[in-house]
Protein backbone atom coordinates (compact mmCIF):
# COMPACT_ATOMS: atom_id res chain seq x y z
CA UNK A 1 -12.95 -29.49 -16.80
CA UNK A 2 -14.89 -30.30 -20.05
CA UNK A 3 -18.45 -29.56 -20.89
CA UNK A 4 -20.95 -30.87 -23.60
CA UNK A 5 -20.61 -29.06 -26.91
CA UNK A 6 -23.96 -27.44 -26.62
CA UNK A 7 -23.36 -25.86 -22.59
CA UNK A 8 -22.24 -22.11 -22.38
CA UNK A 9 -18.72 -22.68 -20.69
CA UNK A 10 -17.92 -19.60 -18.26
CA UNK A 11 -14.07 -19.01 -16.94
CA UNK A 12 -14.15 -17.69 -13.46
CA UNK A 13 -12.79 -14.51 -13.67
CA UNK A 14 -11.32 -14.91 -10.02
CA UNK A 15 -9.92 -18.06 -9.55
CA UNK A 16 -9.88 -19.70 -13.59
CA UNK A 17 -12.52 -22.53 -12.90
CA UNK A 18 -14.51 -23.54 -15.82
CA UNK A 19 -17.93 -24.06 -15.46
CA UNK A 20 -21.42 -23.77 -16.80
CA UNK A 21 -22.26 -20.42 -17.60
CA UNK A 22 -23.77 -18.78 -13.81
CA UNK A 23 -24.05 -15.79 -12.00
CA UNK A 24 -21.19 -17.39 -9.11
CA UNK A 25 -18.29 -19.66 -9.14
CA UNK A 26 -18.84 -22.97 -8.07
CA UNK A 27 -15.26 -23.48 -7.05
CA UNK A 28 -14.78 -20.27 -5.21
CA UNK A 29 -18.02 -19.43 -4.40
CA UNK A 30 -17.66 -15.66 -5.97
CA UNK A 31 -20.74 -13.87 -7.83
CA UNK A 32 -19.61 -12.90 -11.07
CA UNK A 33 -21.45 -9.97 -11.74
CA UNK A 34 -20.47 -6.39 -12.81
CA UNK A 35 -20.11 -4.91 -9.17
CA UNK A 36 -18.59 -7.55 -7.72
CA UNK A 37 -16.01 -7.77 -10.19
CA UNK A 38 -15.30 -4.12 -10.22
CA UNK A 39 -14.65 -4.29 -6.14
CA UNK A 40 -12.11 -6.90 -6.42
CA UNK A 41 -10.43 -5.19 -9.41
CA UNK A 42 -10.26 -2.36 -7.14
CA UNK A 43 -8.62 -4.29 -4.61
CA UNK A 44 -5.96 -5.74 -6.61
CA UNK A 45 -2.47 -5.69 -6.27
CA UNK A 46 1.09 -7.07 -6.32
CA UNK A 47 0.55 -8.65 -2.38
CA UNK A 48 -0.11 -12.11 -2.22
CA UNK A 49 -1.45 -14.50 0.99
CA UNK A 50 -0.71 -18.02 0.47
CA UNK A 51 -4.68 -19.88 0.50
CA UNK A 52 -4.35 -23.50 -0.45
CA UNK A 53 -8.46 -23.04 -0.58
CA UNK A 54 -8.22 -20.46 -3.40
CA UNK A 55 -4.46 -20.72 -4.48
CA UNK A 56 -5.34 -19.14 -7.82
CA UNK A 57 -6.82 -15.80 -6.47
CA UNK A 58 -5.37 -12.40 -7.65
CA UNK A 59 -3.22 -10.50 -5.47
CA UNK A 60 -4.29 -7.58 -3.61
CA UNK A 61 -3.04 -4.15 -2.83
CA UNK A 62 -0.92 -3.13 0.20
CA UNK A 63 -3.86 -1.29 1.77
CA UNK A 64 -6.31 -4.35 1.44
CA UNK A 65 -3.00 -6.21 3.11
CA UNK A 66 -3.20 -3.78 6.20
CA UNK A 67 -7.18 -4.01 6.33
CA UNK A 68 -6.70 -8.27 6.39
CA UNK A 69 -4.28 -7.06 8.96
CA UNK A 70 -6.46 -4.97 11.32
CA UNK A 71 -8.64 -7.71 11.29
CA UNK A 72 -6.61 -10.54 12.32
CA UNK A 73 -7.15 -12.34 8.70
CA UNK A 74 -2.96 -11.78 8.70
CA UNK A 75 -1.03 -13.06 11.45
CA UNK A 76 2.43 -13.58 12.30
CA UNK A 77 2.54 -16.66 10.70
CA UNK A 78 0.32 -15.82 7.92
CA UNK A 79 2.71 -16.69 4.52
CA UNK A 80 2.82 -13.96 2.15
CA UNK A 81 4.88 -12.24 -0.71
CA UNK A 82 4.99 -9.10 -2.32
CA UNK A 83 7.19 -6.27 -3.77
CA UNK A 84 9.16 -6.57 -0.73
CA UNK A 85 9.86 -9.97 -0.46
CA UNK A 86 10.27 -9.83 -3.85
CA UNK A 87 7.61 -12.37 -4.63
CA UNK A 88 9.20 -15.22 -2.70
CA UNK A 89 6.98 -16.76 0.16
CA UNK A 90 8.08 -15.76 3.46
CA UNK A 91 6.21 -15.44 7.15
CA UNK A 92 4.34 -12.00 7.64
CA UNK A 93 6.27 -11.32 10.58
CA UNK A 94 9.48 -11.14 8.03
CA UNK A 95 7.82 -8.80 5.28
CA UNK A 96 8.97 -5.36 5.12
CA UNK A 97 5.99 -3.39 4.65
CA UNK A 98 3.58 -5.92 6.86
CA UNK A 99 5.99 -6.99 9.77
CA UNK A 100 6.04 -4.27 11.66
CA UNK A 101 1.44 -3.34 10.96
CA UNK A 102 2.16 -6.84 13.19
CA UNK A 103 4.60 -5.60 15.63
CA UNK A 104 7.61 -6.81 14.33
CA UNK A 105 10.75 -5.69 12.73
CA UNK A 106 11.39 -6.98 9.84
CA UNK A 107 15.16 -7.20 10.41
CA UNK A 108 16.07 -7.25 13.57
CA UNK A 109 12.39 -9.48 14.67
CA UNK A 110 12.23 -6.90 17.65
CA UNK A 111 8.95 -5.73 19.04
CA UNK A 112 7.84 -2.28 17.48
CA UNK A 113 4.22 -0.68 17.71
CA UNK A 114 2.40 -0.25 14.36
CA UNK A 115 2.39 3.71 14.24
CA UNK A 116 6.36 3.65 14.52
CA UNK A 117 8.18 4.70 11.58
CA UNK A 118 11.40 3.29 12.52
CA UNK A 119 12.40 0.38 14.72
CA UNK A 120 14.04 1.86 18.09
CA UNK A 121 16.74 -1.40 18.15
CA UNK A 122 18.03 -1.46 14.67
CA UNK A 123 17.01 1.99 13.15
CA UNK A 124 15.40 -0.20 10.22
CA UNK A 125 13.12 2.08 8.45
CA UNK A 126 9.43 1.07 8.13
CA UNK A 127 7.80 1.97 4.59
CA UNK A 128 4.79 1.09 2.59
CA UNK A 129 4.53 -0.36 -0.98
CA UNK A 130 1.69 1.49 -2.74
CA UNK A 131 2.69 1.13 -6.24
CA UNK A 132 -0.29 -1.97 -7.38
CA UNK A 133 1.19 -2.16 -10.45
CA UNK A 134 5.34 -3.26 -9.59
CA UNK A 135 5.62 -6.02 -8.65
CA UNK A 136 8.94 -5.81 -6.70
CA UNK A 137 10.91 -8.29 -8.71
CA UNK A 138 14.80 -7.91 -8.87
CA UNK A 139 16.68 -7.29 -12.02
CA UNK A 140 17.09 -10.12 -14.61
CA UNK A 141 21.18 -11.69 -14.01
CA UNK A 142 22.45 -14.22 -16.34
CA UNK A 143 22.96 -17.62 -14.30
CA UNK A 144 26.09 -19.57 -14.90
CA UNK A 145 26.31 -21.78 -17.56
CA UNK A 146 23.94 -19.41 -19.80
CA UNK A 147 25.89 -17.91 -22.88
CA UNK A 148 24.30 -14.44 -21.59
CA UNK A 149 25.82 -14.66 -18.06
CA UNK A 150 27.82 -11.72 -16.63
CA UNK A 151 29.90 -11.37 -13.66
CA UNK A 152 28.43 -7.94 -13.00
CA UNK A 153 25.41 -7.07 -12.47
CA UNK A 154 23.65 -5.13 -14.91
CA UNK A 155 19.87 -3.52 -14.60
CA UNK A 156 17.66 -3.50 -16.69
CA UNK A 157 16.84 -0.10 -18.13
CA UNK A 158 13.65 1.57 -16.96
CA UNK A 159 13.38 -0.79 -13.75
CA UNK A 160 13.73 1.61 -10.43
CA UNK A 161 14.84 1.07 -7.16
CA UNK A 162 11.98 -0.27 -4.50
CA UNK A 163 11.72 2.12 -1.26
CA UNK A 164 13.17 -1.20 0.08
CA UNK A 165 16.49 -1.69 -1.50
CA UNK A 166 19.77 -1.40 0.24
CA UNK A 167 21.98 1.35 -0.12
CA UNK A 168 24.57 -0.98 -2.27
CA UNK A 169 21.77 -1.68 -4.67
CA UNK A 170 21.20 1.99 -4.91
CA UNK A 171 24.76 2.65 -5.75
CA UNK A 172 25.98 2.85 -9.50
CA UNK A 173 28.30 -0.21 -10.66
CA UNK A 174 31.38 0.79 -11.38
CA UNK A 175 32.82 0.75 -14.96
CA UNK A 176 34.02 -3.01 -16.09
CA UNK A 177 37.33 -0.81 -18.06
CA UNK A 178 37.86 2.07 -20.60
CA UNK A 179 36.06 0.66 -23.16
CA UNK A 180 33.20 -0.50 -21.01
CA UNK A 181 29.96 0.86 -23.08
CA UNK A 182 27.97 4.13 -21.07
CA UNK A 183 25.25 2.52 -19.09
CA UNK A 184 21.89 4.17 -19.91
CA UNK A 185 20.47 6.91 -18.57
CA UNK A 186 18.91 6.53 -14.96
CA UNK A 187 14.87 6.98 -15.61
CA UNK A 188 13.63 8.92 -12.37
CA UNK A 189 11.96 6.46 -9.84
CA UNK A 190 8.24 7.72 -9.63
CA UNK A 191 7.34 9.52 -6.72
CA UNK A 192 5.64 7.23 -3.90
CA UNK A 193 2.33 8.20 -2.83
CA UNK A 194 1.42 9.11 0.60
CA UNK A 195 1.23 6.12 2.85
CA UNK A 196 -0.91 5.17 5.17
CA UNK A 197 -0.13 6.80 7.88
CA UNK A 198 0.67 9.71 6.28
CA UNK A 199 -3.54 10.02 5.06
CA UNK A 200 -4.30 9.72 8.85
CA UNK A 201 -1.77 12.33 9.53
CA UNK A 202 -3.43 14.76 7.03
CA UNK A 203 -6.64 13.95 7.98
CA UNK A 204 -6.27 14.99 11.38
CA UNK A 205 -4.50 17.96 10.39
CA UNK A 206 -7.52 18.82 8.36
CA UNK A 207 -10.09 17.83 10.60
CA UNK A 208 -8.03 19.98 13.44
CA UNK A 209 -8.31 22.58 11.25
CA UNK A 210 -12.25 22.51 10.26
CA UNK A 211 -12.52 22.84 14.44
CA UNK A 212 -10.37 25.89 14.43
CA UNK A 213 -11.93 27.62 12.03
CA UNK A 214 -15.82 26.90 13.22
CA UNK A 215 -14.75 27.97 16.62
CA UNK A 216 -13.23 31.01 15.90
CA UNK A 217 -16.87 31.65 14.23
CA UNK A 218 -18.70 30.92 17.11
CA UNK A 219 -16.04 33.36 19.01
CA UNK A 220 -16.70 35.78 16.48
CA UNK A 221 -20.62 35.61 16.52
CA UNK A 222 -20.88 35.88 20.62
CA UNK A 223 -18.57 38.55 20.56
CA UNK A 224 -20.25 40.77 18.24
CA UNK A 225 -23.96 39.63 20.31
CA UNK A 226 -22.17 40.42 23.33
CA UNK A 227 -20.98 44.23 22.07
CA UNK A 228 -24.37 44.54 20.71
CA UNK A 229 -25.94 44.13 23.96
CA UNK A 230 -23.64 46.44 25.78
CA UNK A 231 -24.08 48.75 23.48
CA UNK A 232 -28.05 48.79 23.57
CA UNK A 233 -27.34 48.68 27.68
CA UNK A 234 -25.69 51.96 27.49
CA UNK A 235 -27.88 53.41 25.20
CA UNK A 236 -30.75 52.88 27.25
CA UNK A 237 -28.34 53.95 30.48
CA UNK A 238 -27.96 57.67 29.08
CA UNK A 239 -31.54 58.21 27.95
CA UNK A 240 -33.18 60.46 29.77
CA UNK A 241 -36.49 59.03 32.02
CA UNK A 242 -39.56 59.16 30.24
């Protein structure tokens, strides 16, 4: 889109629309002010949900995925991608990470409840991707034809393994021959935050344990009224009649 010379030109900062300078997007109908534009940074992440209406929006983080989710925004048809789909398009019901919020396993497509951490058919471990800023892409390989191509498959250094990837994947190649050059040192995948259901998990557990501890108070307090009383009782039992 082109403007006069003498118009303030404004990029949308959400979907890339140029415009005359405003205070929301004409395409995507957005305000563009400070606090809006910090709340969507916020929610930003590597997960994707296909939109042809706003097909140039930023992705958004796994959490903001289950929220969409929860309220019915995702479906099991819903198209998405993400660091477990490595970025290709596929239906939500097939997305490790999202199938099974829906009720699906992602591997074996049996029915599963949202709270399970495994599927009962397959034994398919459910995980979550909490990491905004991997993207989940797979290592760079040589295609054939190129001059860099090799037949084995070589990682890049300092990319680690997804909570997704296969046990084969995880598995060291072995040595091409003797004078096969020392792969580089493994760097240590960084530890995974707590996911989702682990939060609730701990929040009940700390919850449980404010109600412990303000009951055993209350226990505490009408026990020592209650031996206060007595006492006075028997006092006033043994005195002698005035």
């Amino acid at each position: 889109m082109s403007l006069p010379p003498n118009v303030k030109a404004m990029i949308c900062p959400y979907c890339g629309h140029v415009q005359e300078a405003g205070v929301r997007c004409v395409a995507c109908h957005v305000q563009v002010d400070f606090l809006t534009r910090q709340a969507t940074q916020n929610d930003m992440g590597p997960w994707f949900v296909r939109d042809p209406g706003r097909p140039h929006f930023p992705g958004c983080s796994y959490e903001t995925m289950g929220k969409l989710v929860s309220m019915g925004v995702i479906t099991k048809h819903s198209i998405v991608r993400g660091p477990s789909t490595q970025q290709f398009w596929v239906a939500a019901r097939r997305a490790p990470g999202i199938a099974h919020l829906l009720g699906y396993c992602p591997e074996c497509d049996g029915k599963v409840s949202p709270k399970d951490v495994r599927c009962p058919s397959c034994r398919t471990a459910f995980g979550a991707w909490l990491d905004r800023d991997r993207l989940g892409l797979d290592a760079i390989r040589g295609l054939p034809g190129d001059p860099d191509h090799e037949p084995h498959v070589q990682r890049k250094p300092g990319h680690t393994i997804s909570a997704f990837a296969p046990d084969s994947e995880i598995a060291a190649p072995a040595a091409v021959g003797a004078t096969a050059a020392m792969p580089p040192p493994p760097v240590p995948a960084e530890p995974r935050g707590p996911s989702p259901r682990e939060i609730t998990l701990e929040q009940q557990l700390a919850a449980a344990s404010g109600r412990l501890r303000n009951l055993a108070i209350l226990a505490f307090a009408f026990g020592f009224i209650a031996f206060a009383a007595l006492a006075w009782l028997v006092i006033r039992s043994v005195q002698p009649p005035g």
